[in-house]
Protein backbone atom coordinates (compact mmCIF):
# COMPACT_ATOMS: atom_id res chain seq x y z
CA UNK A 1 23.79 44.93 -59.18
CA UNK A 2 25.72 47.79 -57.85
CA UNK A 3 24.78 48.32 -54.48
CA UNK A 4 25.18 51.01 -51.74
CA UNK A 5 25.72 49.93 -48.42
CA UNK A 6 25.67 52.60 -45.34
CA UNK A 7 26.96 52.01 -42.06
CA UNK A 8 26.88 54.96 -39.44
CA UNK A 9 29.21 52.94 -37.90
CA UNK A 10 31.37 49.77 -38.57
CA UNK A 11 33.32 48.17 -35.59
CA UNK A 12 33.92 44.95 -36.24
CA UNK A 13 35.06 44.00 -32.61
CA UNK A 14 32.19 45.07 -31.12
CA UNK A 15 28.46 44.57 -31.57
CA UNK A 16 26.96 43.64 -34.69
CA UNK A 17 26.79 46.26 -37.11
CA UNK A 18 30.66 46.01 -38.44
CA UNK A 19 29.74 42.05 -38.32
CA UNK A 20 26.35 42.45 -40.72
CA UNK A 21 28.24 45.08 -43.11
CA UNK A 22 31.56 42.65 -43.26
CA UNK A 23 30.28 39.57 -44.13
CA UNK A 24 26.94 40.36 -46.08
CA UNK A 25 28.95 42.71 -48.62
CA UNK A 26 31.57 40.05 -49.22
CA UNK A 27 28.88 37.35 -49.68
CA UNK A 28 27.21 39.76 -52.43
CA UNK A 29 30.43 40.23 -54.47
CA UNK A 30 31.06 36.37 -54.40
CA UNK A 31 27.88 36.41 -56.17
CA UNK A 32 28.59 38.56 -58.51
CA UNK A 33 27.81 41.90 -56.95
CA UNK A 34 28.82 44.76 -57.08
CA UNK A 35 29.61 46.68 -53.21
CA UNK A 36 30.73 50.05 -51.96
CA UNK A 37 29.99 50.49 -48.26
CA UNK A 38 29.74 54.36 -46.99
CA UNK A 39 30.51 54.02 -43.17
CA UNK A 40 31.39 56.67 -40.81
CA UNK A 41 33.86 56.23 -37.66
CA UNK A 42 34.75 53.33 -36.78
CA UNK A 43 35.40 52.48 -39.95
CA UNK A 44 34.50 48.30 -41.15
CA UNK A 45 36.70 46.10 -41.87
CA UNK A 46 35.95 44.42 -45.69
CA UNK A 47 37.38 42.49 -47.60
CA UNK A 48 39.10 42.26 -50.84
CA UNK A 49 36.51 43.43 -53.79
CA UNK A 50 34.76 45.14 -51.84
CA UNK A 51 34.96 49.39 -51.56
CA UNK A 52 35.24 51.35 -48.89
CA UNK A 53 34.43 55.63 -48.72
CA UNK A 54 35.04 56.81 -45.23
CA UNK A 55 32.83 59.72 -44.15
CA UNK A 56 34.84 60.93 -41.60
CA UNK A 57 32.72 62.53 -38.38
CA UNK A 58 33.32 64.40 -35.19
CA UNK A 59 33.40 60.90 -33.26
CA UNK A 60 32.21 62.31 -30.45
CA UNK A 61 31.79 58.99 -28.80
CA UNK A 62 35.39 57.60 -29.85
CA UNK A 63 36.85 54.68 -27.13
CA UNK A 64 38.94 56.41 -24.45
CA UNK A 65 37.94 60.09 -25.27
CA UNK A 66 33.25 59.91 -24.83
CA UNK A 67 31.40 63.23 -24.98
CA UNK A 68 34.93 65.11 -26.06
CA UNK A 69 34.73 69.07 -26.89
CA UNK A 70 35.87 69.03 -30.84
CA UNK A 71 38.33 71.97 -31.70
CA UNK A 72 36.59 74.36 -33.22
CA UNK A 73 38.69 74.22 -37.07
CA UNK A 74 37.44 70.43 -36.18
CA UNK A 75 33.97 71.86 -37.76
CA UNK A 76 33.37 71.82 -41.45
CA UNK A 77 30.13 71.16 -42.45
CA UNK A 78 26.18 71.39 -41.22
CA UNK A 79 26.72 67.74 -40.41
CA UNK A 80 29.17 68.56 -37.85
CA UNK A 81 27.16 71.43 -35.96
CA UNK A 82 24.30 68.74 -35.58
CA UNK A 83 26.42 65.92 -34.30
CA UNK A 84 28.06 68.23 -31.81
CA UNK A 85 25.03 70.14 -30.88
CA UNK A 86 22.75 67.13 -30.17
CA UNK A 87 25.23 65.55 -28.26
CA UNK A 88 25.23 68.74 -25.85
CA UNK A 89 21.76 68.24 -25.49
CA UNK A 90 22.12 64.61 -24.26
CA UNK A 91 20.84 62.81 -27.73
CA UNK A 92 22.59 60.19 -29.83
CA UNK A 93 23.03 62.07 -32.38
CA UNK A 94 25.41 59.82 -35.12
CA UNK A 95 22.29 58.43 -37.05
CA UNK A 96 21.05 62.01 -38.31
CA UNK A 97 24.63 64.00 -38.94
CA UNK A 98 25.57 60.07 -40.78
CA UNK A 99 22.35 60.68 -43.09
CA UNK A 100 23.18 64.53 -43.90
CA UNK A 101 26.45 63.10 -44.93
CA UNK A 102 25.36 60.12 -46.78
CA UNK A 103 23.14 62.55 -48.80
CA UNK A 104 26.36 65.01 -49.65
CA UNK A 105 27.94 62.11 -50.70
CA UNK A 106 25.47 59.91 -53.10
CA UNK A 107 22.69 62.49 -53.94
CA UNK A 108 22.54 62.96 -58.17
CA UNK A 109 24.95 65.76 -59.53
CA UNK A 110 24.52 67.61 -63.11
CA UNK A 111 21.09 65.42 -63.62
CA UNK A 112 24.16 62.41 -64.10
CA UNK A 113 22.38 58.67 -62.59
CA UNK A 114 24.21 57.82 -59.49
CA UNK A 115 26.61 54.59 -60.33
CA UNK A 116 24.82 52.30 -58.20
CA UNK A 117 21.11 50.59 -58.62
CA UNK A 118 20.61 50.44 -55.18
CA UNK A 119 21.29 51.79 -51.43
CA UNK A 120 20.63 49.91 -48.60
CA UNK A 121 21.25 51.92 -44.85
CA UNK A 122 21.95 49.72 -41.83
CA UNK A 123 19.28 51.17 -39.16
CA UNK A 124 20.90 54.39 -39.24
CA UNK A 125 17.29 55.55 -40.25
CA UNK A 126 18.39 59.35 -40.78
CA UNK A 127 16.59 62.52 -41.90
CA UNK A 128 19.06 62.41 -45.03
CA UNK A 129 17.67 59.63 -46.35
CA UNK A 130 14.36 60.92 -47.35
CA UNK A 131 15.99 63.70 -49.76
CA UNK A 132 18.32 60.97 -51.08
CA UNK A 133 15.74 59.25 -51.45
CA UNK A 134 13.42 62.08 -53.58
CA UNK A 135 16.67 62.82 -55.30
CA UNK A 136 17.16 59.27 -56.68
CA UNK A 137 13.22 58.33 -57.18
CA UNK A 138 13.54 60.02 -60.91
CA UNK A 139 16.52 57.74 -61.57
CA UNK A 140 14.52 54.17 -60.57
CA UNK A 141 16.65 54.08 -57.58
CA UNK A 142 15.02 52.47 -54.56
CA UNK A 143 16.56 53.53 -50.74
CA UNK A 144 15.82 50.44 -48.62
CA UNK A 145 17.29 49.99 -44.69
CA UNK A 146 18.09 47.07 -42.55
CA UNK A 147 16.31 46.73 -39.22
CA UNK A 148 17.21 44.42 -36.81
CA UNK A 149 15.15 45.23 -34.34
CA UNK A 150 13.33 48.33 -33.15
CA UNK A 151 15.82 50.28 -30.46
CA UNK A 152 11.90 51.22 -28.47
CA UNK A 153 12.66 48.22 -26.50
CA UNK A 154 16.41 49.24 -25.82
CA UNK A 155 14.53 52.48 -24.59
CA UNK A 156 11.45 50.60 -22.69
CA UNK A 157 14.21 48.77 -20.70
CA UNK A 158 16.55 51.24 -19.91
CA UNK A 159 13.32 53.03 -18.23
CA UNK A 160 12.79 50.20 -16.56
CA UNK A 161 15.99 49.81 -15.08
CA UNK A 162 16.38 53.58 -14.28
CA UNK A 163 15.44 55.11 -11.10
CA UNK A 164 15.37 58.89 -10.47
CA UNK A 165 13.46 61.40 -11.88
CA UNK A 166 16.99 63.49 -14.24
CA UNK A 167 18.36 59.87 -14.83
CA UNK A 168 15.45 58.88 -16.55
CA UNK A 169 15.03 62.55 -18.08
CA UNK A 170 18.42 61.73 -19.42
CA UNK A 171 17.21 58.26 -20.84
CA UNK A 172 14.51 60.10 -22.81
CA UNK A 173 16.88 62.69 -23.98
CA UNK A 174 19.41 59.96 -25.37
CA UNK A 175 16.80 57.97 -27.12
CA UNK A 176 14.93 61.34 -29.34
CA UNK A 177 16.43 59.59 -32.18
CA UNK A 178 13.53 57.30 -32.19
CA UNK A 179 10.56 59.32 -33.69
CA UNK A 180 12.89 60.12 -36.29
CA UNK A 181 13.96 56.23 -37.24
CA UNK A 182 10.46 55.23 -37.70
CA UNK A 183 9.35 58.34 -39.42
CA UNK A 184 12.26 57.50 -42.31
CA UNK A 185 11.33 53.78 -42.03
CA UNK A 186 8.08 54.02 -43.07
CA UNK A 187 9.06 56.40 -46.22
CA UNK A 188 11.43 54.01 -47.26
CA UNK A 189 10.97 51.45 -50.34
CA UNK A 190 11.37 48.48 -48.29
CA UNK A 191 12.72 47.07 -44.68
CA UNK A 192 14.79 44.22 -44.23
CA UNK A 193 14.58 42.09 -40.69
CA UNK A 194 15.99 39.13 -39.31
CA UNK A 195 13.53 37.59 -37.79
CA UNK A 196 9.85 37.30 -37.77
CA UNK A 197 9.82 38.49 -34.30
CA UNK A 198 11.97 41.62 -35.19
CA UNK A 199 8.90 41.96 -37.64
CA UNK A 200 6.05 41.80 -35.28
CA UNK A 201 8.32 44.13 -33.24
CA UNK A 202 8.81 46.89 -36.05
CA UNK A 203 5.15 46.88 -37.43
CA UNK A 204 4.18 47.10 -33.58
CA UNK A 205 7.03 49.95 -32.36
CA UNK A 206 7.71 51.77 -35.25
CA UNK A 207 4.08 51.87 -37.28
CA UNK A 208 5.54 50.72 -40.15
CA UNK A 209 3.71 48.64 -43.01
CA UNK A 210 4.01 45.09 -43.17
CA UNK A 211 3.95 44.96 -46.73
CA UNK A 212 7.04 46.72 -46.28
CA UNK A 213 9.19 44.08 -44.65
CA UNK A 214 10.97 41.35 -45.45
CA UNK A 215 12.55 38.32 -43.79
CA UNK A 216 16.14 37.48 -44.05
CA UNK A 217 17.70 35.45 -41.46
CA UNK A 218 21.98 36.32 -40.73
CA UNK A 219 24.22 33.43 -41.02
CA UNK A 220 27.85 32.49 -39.92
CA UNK A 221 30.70 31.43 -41.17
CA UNK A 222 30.65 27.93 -40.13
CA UNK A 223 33.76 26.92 -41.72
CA UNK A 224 35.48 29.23 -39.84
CA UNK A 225 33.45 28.78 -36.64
CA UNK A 226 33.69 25.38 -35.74
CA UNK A 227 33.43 22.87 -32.75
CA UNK A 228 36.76 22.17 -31.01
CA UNK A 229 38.98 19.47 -33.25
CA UNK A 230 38.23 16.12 -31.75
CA UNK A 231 42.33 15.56 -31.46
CA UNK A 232 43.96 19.38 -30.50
CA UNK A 233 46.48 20.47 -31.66
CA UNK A 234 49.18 22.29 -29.83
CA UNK A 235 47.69 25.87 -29.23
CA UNK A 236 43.98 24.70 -29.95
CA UNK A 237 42.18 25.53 -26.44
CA UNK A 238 40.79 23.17 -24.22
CA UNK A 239 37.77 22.83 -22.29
CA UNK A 240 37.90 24.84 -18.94
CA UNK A 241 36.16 22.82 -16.39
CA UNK A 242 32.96 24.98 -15.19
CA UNK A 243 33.77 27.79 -17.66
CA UNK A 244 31.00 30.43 -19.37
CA UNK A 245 30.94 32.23 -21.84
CA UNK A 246 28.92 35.24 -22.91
CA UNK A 247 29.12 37.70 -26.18
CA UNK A 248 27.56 41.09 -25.23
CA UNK A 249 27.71 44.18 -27.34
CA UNK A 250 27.51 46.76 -24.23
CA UNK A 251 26.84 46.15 -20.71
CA UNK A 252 23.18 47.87 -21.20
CA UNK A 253 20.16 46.67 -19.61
CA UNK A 254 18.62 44.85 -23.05
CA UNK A 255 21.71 42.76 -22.68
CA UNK A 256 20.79 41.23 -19.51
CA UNK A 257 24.29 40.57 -18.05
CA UNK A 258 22.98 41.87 -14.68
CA UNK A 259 20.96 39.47 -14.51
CA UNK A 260 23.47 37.00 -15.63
CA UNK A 261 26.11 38.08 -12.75
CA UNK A 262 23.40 37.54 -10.04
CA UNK A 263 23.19 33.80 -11.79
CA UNK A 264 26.15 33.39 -11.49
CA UNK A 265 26.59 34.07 -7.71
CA UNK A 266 23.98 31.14 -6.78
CA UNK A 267 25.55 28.95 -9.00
CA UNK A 268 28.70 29.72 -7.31
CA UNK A 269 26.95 28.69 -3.89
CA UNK A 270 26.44 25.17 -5.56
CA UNK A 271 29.43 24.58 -7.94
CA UNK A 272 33.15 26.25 -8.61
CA UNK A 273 31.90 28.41 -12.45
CA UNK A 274 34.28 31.13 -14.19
CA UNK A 275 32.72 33.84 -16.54
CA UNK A 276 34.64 35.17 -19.53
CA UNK A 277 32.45 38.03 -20.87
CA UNK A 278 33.77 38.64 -24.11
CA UNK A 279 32.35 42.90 -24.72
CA UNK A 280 32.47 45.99 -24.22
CA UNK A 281 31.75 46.62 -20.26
CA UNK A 282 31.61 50.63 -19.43
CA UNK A 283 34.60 51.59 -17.40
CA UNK A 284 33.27 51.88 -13.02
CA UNK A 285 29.66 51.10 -14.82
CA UNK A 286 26.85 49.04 -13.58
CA UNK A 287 28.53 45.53 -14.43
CA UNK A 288 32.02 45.67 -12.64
CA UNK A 289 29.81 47.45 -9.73
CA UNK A 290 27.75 44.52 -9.31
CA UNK A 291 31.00 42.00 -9.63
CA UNK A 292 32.49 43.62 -6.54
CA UNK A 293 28.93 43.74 -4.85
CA UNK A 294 28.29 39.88 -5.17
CA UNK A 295 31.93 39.09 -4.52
CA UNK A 296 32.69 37.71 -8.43
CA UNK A 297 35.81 39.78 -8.85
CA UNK A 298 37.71 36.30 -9.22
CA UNK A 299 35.37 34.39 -10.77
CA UNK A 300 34.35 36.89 -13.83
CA UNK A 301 36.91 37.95 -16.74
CA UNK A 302 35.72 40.72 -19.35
CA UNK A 303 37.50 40.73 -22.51
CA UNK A 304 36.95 43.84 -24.69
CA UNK A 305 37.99 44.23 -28.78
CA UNK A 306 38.70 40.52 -29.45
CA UNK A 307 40.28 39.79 -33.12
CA UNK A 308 37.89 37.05 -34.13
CA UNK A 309 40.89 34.08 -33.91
CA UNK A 310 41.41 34.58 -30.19
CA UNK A 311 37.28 34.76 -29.73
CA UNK A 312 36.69 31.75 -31.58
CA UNK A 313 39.61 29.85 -29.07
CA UNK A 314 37.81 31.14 -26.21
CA UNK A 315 34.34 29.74 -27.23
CA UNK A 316 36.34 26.60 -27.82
CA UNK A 317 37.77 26.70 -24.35
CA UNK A 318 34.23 26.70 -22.66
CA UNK A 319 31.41 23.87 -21.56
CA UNK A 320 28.30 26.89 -21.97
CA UNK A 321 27.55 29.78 -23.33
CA UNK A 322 24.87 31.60 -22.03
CA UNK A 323 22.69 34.10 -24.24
CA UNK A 324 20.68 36.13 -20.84
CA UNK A 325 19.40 38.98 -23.24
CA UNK A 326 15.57 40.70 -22.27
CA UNK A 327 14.76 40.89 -26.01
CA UNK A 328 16.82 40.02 -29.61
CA UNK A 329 16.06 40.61 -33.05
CA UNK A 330 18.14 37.96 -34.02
CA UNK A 331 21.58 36.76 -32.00
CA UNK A 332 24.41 36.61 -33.94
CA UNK A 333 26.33 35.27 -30.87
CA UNK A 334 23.80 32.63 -30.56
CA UNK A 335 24.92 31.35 -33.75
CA UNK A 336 28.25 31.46 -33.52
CA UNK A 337 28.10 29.75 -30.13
CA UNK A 338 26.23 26.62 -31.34
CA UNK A 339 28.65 26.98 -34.62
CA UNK A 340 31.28 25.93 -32.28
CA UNK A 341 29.75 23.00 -30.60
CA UNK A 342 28.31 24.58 -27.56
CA UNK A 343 25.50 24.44 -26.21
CA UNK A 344 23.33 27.17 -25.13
CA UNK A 345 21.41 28.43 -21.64
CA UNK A 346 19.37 30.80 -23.80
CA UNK A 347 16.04 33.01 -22.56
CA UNK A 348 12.86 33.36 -24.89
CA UNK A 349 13.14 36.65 -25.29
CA UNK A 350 12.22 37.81 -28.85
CA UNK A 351 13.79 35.90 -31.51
CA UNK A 352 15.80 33.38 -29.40
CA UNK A 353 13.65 30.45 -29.68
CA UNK A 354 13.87 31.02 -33.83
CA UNK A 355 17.64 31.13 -33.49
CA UNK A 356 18.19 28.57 -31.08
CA UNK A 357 15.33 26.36 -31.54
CA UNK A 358 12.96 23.91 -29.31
CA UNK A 359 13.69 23.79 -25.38
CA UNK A 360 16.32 20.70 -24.85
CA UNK A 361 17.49 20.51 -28.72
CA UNK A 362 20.49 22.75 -28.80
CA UNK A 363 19.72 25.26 -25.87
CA UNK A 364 17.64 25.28 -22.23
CA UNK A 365 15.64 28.36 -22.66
CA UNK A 366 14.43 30.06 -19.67
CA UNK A 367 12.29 33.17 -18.72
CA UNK A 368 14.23 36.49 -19.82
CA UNK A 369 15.24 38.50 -16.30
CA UNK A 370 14.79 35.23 -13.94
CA UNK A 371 18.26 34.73 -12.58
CA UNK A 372 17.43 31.41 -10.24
CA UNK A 373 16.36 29.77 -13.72
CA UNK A 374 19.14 30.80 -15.72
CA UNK A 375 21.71 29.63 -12.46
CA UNK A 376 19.85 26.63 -12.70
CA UNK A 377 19.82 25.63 -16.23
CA UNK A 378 23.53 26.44 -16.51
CA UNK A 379 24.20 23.98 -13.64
CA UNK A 380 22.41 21.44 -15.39
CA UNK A 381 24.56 21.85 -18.30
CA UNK A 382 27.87 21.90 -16.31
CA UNK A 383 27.06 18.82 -14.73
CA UNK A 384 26.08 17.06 -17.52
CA UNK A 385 29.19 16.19 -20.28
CA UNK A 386 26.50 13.79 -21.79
CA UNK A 387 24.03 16.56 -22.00
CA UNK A 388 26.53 19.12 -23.23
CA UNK A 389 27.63 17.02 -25.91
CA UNK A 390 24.39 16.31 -27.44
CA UNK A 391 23.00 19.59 -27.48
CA UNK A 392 26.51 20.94 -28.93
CA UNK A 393 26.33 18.66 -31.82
CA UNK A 394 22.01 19.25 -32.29
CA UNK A 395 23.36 23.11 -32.19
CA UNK A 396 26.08 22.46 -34.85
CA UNK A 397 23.55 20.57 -37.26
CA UNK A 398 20.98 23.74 -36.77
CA UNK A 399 23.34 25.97 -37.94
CA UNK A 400 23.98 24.10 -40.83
CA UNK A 401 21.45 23.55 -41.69
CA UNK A 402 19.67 26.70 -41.59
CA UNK A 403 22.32 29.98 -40.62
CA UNK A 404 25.05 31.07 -43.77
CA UNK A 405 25.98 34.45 -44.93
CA UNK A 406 26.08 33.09 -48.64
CA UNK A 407 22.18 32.61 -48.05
CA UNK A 408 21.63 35.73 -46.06
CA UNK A 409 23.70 37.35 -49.12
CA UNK A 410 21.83 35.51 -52.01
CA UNK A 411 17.78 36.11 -49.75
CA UNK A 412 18.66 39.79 -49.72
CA UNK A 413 20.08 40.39 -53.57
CA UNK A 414 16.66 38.45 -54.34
CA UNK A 415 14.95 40.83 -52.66
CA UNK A 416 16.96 44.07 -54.16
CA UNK A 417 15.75 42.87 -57.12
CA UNK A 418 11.93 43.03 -56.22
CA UNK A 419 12.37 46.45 -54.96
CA UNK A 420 14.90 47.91 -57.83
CA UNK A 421 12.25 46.66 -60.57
CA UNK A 422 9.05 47.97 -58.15
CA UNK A 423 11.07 51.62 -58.35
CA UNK A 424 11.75 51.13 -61.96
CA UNK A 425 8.48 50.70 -62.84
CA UNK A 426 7.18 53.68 -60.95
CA UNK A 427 9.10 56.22 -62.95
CA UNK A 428 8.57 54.31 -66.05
CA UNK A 429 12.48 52.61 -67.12
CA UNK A 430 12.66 49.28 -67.84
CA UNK A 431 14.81 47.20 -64.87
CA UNK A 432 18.09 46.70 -66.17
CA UNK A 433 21.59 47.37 -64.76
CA UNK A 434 24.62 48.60 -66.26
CA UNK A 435 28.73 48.49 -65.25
CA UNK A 436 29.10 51.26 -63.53
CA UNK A 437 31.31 54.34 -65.47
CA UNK A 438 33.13 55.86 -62.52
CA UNK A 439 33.72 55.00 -59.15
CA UNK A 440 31.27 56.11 -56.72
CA UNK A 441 31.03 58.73 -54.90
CA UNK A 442 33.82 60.84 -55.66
CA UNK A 443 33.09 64.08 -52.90
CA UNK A 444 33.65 61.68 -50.01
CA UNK A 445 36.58 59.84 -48.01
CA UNK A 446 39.21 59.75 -45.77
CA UNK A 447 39.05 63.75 -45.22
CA UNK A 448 37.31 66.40 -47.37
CA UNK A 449 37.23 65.91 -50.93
CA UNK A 450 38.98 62.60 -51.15
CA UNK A 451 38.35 60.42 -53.27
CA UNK A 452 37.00 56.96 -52.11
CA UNK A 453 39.76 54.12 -49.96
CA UNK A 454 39.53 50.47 -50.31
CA UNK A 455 40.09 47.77 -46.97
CA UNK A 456 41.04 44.33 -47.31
CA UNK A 457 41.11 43.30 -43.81
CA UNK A 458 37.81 42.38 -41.58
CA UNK A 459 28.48 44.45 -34.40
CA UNK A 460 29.22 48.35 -33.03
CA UNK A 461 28.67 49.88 -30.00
C-alpha cells in the first residue's frame, strides 16, 4: 500500500505525536509499505525509506518565541491568515490551517488519481479533510484519522483546575477546536484508537459511531528499551538510591504532575526521594511554582528535549517511575518504563490498568488526583528492592508479550485494507494497488513549491 500519513506536528522529543508518526511509518515500510508523512513544524524525525514533505507554517507556537507577531511578507496563503488570526483570538489554531494545507497539497489535479491508496491524519481532525476527502471518494480513496484520545477531557480538566471567571473564558477560547475535531471524525471512513477506553471515551465525547473505530494498541521498541544490563558497563547508569522518574508531555493539568509534586513532599517527610521529570515544564508556570512553594527546589530535576539514548540511561538510573496522569488513552511512557525493568506507581485513570495491568503485577495503581496514595505507594516501592524487582521483571514480560510497533504496524495495515476495499467498493473499482508513478505530492515542501525532502534520522507538545 501507499499510504499518507499527516502530522500537524512531529516533535519527536516531546509528547507523543513525533513518537506514533516515527516508529509506526518505519514499521509499515519493513512490511512492505509504502510511507510519505506530510507534517507541519516541528518537523518528525523518520527514518531511512520513509518520505518526508514539510508543510511549512507560521509556527506561531515555536519553543522560545510563543504567540510571536509573523512579518507580514511571512503570509502567503489562506492557511496562514487562519493560523494567525485564530491565534489572536485565543484558539489553537494548528489543526485547521494544517488541514487547509494538507488539502493544497494531496487533493486530485487534472482528474490524475493521487499516488497513494490511502491517508491516514494523526488527530489533527481539520476542516480540510472533509474536501480531501470528497475530492478523493471518486478515486476509492478512503481518509481515515488516528485518535488517541478525545482532547474534551484535556478541556474538562483544565476547567477544573481553573479559577476566575477570563481565565476560564480563555480555557474555552483555546479549546474551540473541539466541535470541529468531532464534526470531521465522524465524516471520516474510519477511526483508529489505542485503547478500548480511548473508545468508550470517543463514542462518548465526540458522538462518533462505534462501527467506526478500531482498536490498535502502540508498542515499543523493546530491543532498544531494555532493563539495566545485569553487569554495567562503564557509562551504563546505575540505580540512584530513592530516585523517580516521570515522562510528561506538558506540565498541564491532564498530566497530573501537581499532584505528583505534592506526593512527593510527604514522601519527603518519611524518606530522602529525588524527582527527574523528564518534559516539557512551561517556563515561571504552575509546576516550578509549586516546587518553590513545597520547598522541592533540591529534590526535583526537569529535563526538557531528551535524545532518546540519554532518556533511556535515565530510566535505567531510577528504582520507580511514576505514571500520576487524571486520564490516558494509552501511555506510551508506561511502556517504555516497564520496557526497562521498572516498575510502575501508576493511577487508574483511563487506559492505565490496560497498559499496565492488574494492581501488584507490574504497577501499584492508585486513585487518579489522590496525592497521600500515590506518596504512599511510591514509598512502598522504594523500600522494597524485593518488590521492585519482581514487578520490574512481571513489567518486562507484559511488554513482551503484548506492546511492539511491528504489531501496532502490521494491526493497522490490516485494517487499511478493510477500509481501502470498503471505499473501493463504494465507487465501484475493484481493490487493487499499483507502484506509484511519481512521487507524491509535488506542490509541497520545505518552502513554496518545493518539491518533497526525505529524513533519515528519528509525542509533540
Amino acid at each position: 500500500m501507499r499510504i499518507a500519513l499527516l502530522s500537524y506536528r512531529s516533535l519527536p522529543t516531546c509528547g507523543g505525536q513525533g513518537v506514533y508518526v516515527r516508529h509506526l511509518s518505519r514499521e509499515l515500510v519493513t512490511l512492505g509499505h509504502q510511507v510519505h508523512v506530510v507534517s507541519g513544524p516541528p518537523y518528525p524525525a523518520l527514518d531511512p525509506g520513509v518520505g518526508l514533505t514539510q508543510l511549512p507554517s507560521l509556527d506561531l507556537y515555536r519553543d522560545g518565541d510563543p504567540f510571536r507577531w509573523p512579518g507580514f511578507r511571512e503570509f502567503r496563503s489562506l492557511a496562514d491568515v487562519v493560523e494567525f488570526g485564530m491565534m489572536r483570538t485565543g484558539q489553537f489554531s494548528e489543526p485547521l490551517a494544517f488541514s487547509i494545507r494538507a488539502f493544497e497539497a494531496l487533493r486530485p489535479r487534472g482528474g490524475r488519481r493521487p499516488d497513494f491508496d490511502i491517508v491516514h491524519d494523526n488527530q489533527g481532525l481539520g476542516y480540510g479533510l472533509i474536501p480531501l476527502r470528497r475530492a478523493l471518494r471518486p478515486f476509492g480513496i478512503p481518509v481515515v484519522s488516528t485518535v488517541h484520545h478525545p482532547i474534551t477531557v484535556d478541556r474538562r480538566l483544565h476547567l477544573a483546575a481553573t479559577t476566575g471567571r477570563w481565565a476560564r473564558l480563555g480555557v474555552h477560547r483555546w479549546y474551540s477546536f473541539l466541535p470541529m475535531q468531532a464534526r470531521v471524525a465522524r465524516g471520516l471512513d474510519g477511526v483508529v484508537v489505542p485503547s478500548e477506553s480511548s473508545r468508550h471515551e470517543i463514542v462518548a465525547d465526540m458522538d462518533v459511531p462505534i462501527g467506526l473505530l478500531h482498536t490498535v494498541p502502540l508498542g515499543v521498541e523493546s530491543d532498544i528499551f531494555t532493563p539495566r544490563p545485569t553487569q554495567p558497563t562503564a557509562g551504563t547508569a546505575t540505580p540512584v538510591p530513592g530516585r523517580i522518574v516521570v515522562v510528561t508531555s506538558a506540565d498541564v493539568p491532564l498530566k497530573g504532575l501537581m499532584v505528583l509534586l505534592e506526593a512527593l513532599a510527604k514522601l519527603r517527610a518519611e524518606r530522602p526521594a529525588h524527582l527527574v521529570c523528564i518534559g516539557k515544564v512551561r517556563e515561571g508556570g504552575a509546576a516550578q511554582r509549586q516546587v518553590v512553594e513545597l520547598g522541592l527546589t533540591e529534590a526535583v530535576t526537569f529535563r526538557s528535549n531528551v535524545p532518546q539514548p540519554e532518556m533511556i540511561e535515565l530510566l535505567r538510573s531510577a528504582e520507580v517511575a511514576v505514571v500520576p496522569s487524571l486520564y490516558e488513552g494509552f501511555s506510551l511512557p508506561a511502556v517504555e518504563e516497564m520496557a526497562c525493568g521498572l516498575p510502575l506507581v501508576a493511577t487508574t485513570a483511563g487506559a492505565l490498568p490496560e497498559v499496565a495491568g492488574p494492581n501488584g503485577e507490574a504497577a501499584l495503581l492508585v486513585r487518579p488526583g489522590d496525592a497521600d496514595a500515590l506518596a504512599g505507594a511510591i514509598g512502598t516501592l522504594l523500600a522494597d528492592p524485593e518488590l521492585r524487582a519482581r514487578m520490574g521483571a512481571a513489567g518486562r514480560r507484559r511488554v513482551e508479550e503484548r506492546f511492539s510497533w511491528r504489531a501496532a504496524a502490521a494491526g493497522t495495515a490490516a485494517w487499511y485494507e478493510t477500509r481501502i476495499a470498503a471505499a473501493q467498493t463504494a465507487v465501484g473499482r475493484p481493490s487493487q494497488h499499483t507502484p506509484p508513478t511519481h512521487t507524491p505530492p509535488a506542490t509541497a515542501g520545505t518552502g513554496p513549491g518545493a518539491g518533497p525532502t526525505s529524513s533519515t534520522a528519528e509525542p509533540a507538545c
